[in-house]
Protein backbone atom coordinates (compact mmCIF):
# COMPACT_ATOMS: atom_id res chain seq x y z
CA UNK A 1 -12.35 -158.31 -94.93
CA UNK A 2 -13.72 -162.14 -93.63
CA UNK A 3 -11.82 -163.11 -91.04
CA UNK A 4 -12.39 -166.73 -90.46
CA UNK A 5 -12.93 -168.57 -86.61
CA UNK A 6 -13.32 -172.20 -85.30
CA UNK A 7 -16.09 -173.55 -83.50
CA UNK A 8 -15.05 -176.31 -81.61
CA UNK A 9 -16.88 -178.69 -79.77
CA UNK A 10 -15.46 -180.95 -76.69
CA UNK A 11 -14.71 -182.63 -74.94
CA UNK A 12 -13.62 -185.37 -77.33
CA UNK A 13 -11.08 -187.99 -77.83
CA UNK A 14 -8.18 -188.07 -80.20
CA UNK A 15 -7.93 -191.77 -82.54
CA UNK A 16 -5.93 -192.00 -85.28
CA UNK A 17 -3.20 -191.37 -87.46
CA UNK A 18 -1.65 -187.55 -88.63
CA UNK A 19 1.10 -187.07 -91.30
CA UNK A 20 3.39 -183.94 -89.76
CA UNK A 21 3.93 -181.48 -92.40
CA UNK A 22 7.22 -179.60 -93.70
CA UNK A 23 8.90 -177.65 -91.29
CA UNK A 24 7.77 -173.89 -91.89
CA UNK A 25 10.66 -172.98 -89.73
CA UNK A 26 13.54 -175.16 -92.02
CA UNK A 27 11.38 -173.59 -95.36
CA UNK A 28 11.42 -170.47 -94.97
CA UNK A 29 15.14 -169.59 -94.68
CA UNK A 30 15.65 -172.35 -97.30
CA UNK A 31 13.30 -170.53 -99.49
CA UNK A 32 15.77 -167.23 -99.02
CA UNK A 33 18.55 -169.60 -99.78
CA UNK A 34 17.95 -170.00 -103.01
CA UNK A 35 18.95 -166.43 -104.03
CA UNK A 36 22.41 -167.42 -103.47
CA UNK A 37 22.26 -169.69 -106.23
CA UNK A 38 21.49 -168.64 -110.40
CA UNK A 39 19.23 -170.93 -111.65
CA UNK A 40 15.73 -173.87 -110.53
CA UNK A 41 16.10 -174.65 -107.23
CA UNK A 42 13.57 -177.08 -106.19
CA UNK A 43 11.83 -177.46 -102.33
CA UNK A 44 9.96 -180.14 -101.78
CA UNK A 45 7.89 -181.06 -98.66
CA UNK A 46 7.24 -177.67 -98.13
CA UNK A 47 3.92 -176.93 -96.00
CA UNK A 48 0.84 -174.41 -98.05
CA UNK A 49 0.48 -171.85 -95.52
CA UNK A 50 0.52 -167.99 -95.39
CA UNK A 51 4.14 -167.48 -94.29
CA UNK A 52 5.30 -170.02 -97.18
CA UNK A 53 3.53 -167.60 -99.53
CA UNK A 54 4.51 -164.53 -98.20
CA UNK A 55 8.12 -165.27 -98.53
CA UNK A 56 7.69 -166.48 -102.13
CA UNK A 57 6.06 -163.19 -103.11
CA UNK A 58 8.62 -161.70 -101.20
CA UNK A 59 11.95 -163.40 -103.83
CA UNK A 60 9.70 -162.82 -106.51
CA UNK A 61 9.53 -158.99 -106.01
CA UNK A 62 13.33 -159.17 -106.08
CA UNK A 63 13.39 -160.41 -109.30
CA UNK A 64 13.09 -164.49 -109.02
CA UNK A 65 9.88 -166.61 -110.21
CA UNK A 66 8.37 -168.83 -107.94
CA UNK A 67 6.16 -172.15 -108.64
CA UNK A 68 4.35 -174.16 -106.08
CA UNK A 69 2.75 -177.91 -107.08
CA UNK A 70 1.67 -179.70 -103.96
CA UNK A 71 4.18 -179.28 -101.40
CA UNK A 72 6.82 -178.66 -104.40
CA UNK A 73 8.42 -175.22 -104.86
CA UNK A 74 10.57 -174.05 -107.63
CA UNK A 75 12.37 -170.98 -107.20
CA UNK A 76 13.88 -169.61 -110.53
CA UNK A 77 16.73 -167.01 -108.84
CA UNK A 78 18.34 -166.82 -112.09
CA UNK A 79 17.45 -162.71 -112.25
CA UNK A 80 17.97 -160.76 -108.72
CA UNK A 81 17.65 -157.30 -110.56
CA UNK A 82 15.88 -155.52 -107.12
CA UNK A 83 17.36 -156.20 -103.90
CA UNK A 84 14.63 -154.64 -101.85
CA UNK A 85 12.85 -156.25 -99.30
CA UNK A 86 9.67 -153.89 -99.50
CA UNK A 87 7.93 -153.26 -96.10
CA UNK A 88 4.27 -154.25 -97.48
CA UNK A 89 6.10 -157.71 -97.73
CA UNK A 90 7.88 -158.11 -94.96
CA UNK A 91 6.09 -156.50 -92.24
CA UNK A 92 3.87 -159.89 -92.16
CA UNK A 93 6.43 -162.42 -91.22
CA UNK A 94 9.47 -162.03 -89.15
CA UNK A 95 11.81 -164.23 -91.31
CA UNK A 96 11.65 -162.05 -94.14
CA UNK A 97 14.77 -160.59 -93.06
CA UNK A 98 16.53 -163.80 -93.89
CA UNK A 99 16.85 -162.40 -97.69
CA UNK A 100 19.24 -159.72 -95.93
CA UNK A 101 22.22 -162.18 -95.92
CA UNK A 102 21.82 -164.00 -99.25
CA UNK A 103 21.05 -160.44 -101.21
CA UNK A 104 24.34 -158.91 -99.39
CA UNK A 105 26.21 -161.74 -100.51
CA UNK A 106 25.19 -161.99 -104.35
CA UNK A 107 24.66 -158.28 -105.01
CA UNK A 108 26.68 -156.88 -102.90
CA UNK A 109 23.78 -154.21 -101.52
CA UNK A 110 20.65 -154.91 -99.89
CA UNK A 111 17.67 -152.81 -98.81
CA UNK A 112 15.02 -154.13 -96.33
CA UNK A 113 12.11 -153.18 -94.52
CA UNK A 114 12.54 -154.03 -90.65
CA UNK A 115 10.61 -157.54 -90.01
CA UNK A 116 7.09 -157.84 -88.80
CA UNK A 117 5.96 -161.01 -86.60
CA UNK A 118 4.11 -162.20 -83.84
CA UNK A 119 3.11 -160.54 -80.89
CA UNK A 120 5.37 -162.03 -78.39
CA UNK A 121 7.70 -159.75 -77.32
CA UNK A 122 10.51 -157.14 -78.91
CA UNK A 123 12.82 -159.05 -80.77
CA UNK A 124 15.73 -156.85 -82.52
CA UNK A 125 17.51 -157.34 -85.23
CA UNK A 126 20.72 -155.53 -83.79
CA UNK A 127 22.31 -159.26 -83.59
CA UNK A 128 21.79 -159.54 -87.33
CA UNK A 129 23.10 -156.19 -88.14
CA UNK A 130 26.40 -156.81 -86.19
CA UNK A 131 27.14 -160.41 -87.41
CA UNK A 132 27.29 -158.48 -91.30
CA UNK A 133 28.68 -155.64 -89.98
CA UNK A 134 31.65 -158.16 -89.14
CA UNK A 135 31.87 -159.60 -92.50
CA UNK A 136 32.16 -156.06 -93.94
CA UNK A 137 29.29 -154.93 -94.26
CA UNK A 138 28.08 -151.02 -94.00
CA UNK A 139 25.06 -150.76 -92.76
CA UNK A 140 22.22 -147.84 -92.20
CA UNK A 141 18.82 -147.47 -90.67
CA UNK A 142 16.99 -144.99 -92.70
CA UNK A 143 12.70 -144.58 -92.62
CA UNK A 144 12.30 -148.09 -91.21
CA UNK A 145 14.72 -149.75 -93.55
CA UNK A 146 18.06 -151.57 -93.27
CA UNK A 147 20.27 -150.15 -96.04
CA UNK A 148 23.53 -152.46 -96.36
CA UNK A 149 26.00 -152.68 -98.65
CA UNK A 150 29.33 -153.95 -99.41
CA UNK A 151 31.37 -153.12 -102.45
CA UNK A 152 34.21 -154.96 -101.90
CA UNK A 153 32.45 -157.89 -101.06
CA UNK A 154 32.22 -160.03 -97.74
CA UNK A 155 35.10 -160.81 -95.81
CA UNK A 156 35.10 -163.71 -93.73
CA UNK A 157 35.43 -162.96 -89.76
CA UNK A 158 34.95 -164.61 -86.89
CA UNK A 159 31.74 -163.46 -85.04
CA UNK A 160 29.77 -164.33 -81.79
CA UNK A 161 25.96 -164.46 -82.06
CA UNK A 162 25.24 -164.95 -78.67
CA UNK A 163 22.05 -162.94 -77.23
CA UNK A 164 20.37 -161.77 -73.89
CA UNK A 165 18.21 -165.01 -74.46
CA UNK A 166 20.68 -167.53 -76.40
CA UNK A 167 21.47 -167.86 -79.73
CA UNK A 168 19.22 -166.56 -82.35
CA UNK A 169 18.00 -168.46 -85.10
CA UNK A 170 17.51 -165.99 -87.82
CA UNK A 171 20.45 -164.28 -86.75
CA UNK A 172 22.19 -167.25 -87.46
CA UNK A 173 20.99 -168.31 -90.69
CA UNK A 174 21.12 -164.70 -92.10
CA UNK A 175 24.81 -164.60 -91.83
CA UNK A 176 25.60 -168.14 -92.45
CA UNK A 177 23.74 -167.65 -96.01
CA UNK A 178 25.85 -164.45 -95.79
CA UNK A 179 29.18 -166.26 -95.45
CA UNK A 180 29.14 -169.10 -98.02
CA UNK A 181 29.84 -166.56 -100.75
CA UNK A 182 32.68 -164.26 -98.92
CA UNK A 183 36.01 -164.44 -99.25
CA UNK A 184 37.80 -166.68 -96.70
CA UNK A 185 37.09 -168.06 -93.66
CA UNK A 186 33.88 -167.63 -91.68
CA UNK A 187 33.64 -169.24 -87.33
CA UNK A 188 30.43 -168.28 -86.20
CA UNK A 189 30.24 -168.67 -82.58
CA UNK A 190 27.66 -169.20 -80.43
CA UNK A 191 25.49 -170.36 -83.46
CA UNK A 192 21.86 -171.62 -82.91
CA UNK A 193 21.94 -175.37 -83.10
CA UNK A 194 18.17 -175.84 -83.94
CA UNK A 195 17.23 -178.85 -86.74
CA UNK A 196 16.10 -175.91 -88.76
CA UNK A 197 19.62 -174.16 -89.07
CA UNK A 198 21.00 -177.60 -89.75
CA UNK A 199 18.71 -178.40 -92.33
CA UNK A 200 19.81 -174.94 -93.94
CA UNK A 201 23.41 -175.55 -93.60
CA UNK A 202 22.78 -179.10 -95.69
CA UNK A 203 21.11 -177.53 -98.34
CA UNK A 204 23.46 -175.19 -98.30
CA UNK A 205 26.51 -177.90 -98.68
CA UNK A 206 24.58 -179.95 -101.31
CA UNK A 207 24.81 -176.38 -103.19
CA UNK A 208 28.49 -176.39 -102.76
CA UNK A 209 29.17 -174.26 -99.53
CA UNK A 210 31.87 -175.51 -97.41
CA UNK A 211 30.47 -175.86 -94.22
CA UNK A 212 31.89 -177.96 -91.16
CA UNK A 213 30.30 -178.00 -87.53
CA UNK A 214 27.11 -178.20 -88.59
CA UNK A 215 24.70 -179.21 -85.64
CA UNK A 216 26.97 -177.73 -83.21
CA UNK A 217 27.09 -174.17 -81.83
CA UNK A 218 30.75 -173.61 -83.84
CA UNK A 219 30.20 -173.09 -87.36
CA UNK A 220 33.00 -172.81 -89.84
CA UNK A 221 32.56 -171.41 -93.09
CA UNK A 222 35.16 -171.25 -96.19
CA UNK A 223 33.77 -168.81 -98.79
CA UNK A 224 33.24 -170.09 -102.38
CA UNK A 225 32.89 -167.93 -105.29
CA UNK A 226 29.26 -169.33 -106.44
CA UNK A 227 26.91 -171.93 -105.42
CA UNK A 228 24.51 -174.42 -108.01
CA UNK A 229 20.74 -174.87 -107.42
CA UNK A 230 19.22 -178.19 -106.15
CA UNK A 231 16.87 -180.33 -105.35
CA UNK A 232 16.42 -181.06 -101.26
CA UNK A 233 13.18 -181.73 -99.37
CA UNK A 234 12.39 -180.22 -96.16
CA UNK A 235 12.81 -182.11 -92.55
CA UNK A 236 9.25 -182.64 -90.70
CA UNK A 237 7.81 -179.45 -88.57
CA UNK A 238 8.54 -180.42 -85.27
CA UNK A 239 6.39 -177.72 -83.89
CA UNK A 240 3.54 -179.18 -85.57
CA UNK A 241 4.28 -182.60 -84.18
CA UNK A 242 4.72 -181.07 -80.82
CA UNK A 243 1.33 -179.81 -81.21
CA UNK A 244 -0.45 -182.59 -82.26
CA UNK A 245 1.22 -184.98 -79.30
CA UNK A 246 -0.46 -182.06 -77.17
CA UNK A 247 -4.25 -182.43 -78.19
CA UNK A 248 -3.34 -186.32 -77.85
CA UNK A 249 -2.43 -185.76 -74.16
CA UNK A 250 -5.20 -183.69 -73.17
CA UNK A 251 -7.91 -185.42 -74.60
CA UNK A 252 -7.03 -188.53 -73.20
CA UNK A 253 -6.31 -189.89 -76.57
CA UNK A 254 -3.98 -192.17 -78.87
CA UNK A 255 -2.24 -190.52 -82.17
CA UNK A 256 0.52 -192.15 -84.74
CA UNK A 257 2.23 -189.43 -85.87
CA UNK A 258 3.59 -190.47 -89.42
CA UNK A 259 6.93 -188.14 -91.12
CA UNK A 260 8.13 -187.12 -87.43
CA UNK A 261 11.22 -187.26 -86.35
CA UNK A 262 11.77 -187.85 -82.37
CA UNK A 263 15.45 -186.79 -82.18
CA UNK A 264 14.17 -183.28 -82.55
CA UNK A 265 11.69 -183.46 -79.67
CA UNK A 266 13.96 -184.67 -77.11
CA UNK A 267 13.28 -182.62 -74.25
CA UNK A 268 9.99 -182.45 -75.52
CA UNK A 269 9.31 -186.03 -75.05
CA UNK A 270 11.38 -186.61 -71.74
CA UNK A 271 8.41 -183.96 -70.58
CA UNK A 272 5.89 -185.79 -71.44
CA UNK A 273 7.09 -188.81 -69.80
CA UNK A 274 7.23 -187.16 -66.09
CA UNK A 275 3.89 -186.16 -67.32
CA UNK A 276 3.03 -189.55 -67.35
CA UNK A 277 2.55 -190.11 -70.96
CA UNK A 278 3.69 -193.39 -73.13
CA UNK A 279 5.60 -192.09 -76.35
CA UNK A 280 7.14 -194.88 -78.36
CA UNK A 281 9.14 -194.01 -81.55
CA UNK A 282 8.30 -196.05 -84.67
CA UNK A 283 9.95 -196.55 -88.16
CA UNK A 284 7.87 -193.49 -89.67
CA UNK A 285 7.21 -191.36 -86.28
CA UNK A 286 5.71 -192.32 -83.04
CA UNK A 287 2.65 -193.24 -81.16
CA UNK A 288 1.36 -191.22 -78.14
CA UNK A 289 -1.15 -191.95 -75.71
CA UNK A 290 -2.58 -190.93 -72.81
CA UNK A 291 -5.04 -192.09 -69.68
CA UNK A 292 -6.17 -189.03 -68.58
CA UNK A 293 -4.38 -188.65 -65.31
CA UNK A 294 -1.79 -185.78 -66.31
CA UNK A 295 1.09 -185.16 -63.90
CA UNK A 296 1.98 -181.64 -63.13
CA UNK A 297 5.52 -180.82 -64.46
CA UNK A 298 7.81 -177.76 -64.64
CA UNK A 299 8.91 -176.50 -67.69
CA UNK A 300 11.21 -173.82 -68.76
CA UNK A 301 12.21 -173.18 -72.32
CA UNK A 302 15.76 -172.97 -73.52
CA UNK A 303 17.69 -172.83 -77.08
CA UNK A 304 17.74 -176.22 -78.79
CA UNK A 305 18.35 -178.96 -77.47
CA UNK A 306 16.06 -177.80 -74.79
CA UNK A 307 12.43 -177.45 -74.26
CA UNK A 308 11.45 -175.09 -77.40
CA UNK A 309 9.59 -172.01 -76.75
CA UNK A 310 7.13 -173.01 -80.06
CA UNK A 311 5.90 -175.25 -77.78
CA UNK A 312 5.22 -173.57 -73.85
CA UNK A 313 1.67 -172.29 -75.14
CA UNK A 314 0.76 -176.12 -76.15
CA UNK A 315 2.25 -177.35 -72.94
CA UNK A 316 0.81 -174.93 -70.67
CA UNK A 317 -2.99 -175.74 -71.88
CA UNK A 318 -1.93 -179.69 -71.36
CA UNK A 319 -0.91 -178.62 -67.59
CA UNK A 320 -4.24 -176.84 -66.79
CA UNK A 321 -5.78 -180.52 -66.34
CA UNK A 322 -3.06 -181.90 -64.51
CA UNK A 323 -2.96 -183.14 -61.26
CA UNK A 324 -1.09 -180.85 -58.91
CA UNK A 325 0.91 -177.24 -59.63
CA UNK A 326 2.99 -176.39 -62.00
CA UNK A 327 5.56 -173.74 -62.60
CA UNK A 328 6.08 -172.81 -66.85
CA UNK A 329 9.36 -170.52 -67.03
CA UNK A 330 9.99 -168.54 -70.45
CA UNK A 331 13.52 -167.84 -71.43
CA UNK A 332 13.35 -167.23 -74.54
CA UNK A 333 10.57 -164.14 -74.89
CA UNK A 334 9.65 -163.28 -71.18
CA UNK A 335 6.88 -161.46 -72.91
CA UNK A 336 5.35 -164.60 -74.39
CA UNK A 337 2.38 -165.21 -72.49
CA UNK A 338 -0.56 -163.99 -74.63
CA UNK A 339 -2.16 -167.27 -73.81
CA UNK A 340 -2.64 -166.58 -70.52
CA UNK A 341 -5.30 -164.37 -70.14
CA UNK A 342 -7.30 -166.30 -73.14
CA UNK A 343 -6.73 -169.89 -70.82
CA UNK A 344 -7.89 -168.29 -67.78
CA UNK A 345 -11.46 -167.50 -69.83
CA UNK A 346 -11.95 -170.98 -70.16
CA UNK A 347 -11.54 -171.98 -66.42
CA UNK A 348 -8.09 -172.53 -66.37
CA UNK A 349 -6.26 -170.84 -62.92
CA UNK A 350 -3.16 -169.25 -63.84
CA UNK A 351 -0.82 -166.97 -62.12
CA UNK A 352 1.34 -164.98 -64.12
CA UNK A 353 4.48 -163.49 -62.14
CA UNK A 354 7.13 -162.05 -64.30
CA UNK A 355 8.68 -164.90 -66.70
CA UNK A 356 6.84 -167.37 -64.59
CA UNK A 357 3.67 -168.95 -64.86
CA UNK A 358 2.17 -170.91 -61.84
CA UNK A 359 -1.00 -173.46 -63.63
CA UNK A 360 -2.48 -175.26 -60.91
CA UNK A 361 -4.56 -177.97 -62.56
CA UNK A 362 -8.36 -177.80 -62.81
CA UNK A 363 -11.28 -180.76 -63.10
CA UNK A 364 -12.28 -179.56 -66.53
CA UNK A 365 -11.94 -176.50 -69.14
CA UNK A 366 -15.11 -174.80 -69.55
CA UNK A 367 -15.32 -173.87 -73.73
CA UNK A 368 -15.75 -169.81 -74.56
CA UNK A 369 -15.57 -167.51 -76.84
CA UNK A 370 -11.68 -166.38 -77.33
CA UNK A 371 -8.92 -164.34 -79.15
CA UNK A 372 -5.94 -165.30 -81.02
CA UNK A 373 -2.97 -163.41 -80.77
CA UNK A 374 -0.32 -165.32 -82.40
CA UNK A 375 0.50 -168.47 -84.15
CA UNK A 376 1.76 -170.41 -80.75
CA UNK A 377 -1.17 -169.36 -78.42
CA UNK A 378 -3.77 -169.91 -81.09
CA UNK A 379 -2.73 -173.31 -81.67
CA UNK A 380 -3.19 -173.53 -77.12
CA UNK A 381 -6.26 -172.54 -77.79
CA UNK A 382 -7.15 -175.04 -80.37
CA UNK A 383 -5.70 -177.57 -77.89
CA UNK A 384 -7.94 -176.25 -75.10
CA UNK A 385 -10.86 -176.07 -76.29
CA UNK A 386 -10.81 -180.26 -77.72
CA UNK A 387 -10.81 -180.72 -74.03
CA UNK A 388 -13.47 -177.61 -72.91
CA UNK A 389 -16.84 -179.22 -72.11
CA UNK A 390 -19.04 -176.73 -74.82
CA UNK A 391 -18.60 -174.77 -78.00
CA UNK A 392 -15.23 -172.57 -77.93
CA UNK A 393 -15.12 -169.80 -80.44
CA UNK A 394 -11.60 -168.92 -81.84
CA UNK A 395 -11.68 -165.76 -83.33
CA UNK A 396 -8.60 -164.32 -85.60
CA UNK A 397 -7.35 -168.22 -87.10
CA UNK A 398 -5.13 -166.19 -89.53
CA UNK A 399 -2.36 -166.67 -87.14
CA UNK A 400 -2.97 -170.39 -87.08
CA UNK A 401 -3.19 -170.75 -90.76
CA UNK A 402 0.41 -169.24 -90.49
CA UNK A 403 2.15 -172.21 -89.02
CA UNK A 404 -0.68 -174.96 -89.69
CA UNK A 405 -1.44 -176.58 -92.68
CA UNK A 406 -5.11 -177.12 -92.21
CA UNK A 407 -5.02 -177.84 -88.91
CA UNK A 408 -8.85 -178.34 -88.68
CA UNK A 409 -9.02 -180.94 -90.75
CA UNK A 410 -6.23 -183.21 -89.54
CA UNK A 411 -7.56 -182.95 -86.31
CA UNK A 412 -11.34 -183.59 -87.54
CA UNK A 413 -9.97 -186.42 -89.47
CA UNK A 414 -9.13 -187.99 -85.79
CA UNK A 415 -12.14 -187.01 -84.20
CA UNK A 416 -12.02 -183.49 -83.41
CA UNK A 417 -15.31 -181.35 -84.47
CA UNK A 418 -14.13 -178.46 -85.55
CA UNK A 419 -15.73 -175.61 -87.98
CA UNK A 420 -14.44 -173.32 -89.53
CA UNK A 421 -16.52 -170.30 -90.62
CA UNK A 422 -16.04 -166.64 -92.22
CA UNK A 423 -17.59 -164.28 -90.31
């Protein structure tokens, strides 16, 4: 099989203007959403990449039919004749164990493969199982499959989702899609408060679910009997726009990022500003720019509305050329530090100790040949290597193309040189 890399050449300098995708995040469980509803529903805004069309494969093999137009999706759910989330499917992408919820919920039985992901650390599914075991649910393990069911039907409950790390996001909207359809009323506690779960829980209402609390980490759900398909686009991918306010920032450049929204990149901005970078909202997005003289920082991620975890990998290549030490803290996957050992190949001087990372800040990145290993840390590579004085190979950009909509090009279209090849 071709696996395709990037050669990029830097250093260079950022100019221009980027349009920030769907949110891959918000589309995803949105996608799964729609099983909860007989009939068209229609997505639009949502981003072409891998993950999108892994989880439409995955509702079609239940039974629905799926059509994507350019950044339109139309997902026919009026059949749901096999609830089985086979393990071909969803070993490639963690949220494929969103369907779990919905399928519970309209047919009462559910079998799915345990998820697949990225390499960043165990991540169980225990708080999923729990969360439906409380709504009634009866639930097996058998030969790498969850086998639920419930014959009665849901029951609403009230249930904490709190983790060893926070809240969890799937967790969340798994048993909120879960909820809408069982009988009475649903307080989830503890619930992730990310724009993503919020922009599920609005599609959700514009279907006809009951939901109040939304936004907040107290969700309260009254059960309806059946929900109506609709029409609802996707909120920007803040990850993305996180991303691209990155390469800005270390190539000492200027970006307008149009279709961004800066109320979900709070804590991300407040960063950049002790990092001594001007970020100035605008009516469509923002403008970033940078002088080159990068201020270290500390940084330690933390469930929405703090620093997001998507984004340490990004962040931590940015900190390599700043002035000074800095100390990047990972509470969400203490395990998610990939990146590390790639950044250090190109001249970078990191010290890993536990969930800590110390980057004291270097006079350049020196390009070189190095390895994906998920969708975060290849997109800190990318970042990296604009900056690295030389021609970086990234080998294994299949993890990039899951969360990146043509990434190459946007940033070529700004004054990156990047190639992509098959090799």
């Amino acid at each position: 099989m071709a696996l395709d890399i990037f050669k990029i050449t830097g250093p260079v300098r950022l100019d221009g203007t980027v349009t920030i995708s769907g949110s891959k995040n918000a589309a995803l469980p949105i996608i799964a959403s729609a099983i909860l509803a007989p009939g068209k529903t229609i997505l639009n805004g949502v981003p072409n990449l891998s993950d999108i069309e892994v989880m439409c494969r995955l509702v079609e093999s239940l039974g629905c039919k799926t059509e994507a137009v350019g950044g339109k999706i139309v997902i026919d759910s009026t059949v749901i004749d096999k609830p089985f989330g086979d393990y071909e499917i969803v070993r490639k992408m963690r949220a494929g164990v969103c369907v779990l919820g919905p399928l519970l919920a309209r047919c009462g039985k559910a079998e799915v493969s345990m998820p697949g992901g990225c390499a960043i650390g165990y991540r169980p599914v225990d708080i999923h199982l729990r969360g439906l075991q409380e709504l009634g649910a009866k639930i097996e393990l058998k030969n790498g499959y969850i086998v639920a069911s419930a014959n009665g039907g849901l029951k609403g409950a009230n249930i904490f989702l709190g983790g060893p790390f926070g809240s969890s996001v799937l967790a969340t909207a798994n048993i909120l899609m879960a909820a809408v359809l069982a009988k009475g009323k649903t307080v989830i506690e503890s619930a992730a408060c990310e724009p993503e779960i919020t922009d599920l829980a609005n599609c959700l209402v514009k279907m006809g679910a009951k939901i109040s609390g939304i936004g907040s980490p107290q969700l309260t759900i009254h059960g309806v009997k059946d929900l109506n398909p609709v029409e609802h686009t996707v909120i920007p991918d803040r990850i993305e726009a996180g991303t691209f306010l990155t390469a800005a920032v270390i190539t000492k450049g200027k970006l307008k990022l149009k279709n961004c929204r800066l109320e979900h990149l709070m804590a991300v901005v407040d960063k950049l500003r002790t990092m001594n970078i001007a970020v100035e909202e605008n009516a469509d997005g923002c403008e970033v720019s940078s002088n080159g003289h990068i201020r270290a920082t500390d940084i330690t991620t933390l469930p929405y509305p703090g620093f997001p975890t998507d984004l340490q990998a990004q962040f931590m290549a940015c900190l390599c050329m700043a002035k000074g030490n800095s100390v990047v803290t990972e509470k969400i996957f203490p395990d998610r530090f990939m990146h590390v050992a790639e950044l250090s190949r190109m001249a970078a001087n990191l010290r890993k100790e536990g969930p800590h990372v110390i980057v004291s800040g270097v006079e350049k990145l020196i390009a070189a040949p190095v390895m994906a290993s998920d969708l975060r840390a290849s997109a800190a590579l990318v970042v990296a290597a604009l900056a690295a004085h030389g021609e970086t190979i990234v080998n294994r950009v299949y993890h990039i193309d899951r969360g990146y909509e043509r990434i190459e090009k946007k940033l070529n279209a700004v004054g990156a040189k990047i190639e992509r090849q098959s090799v």
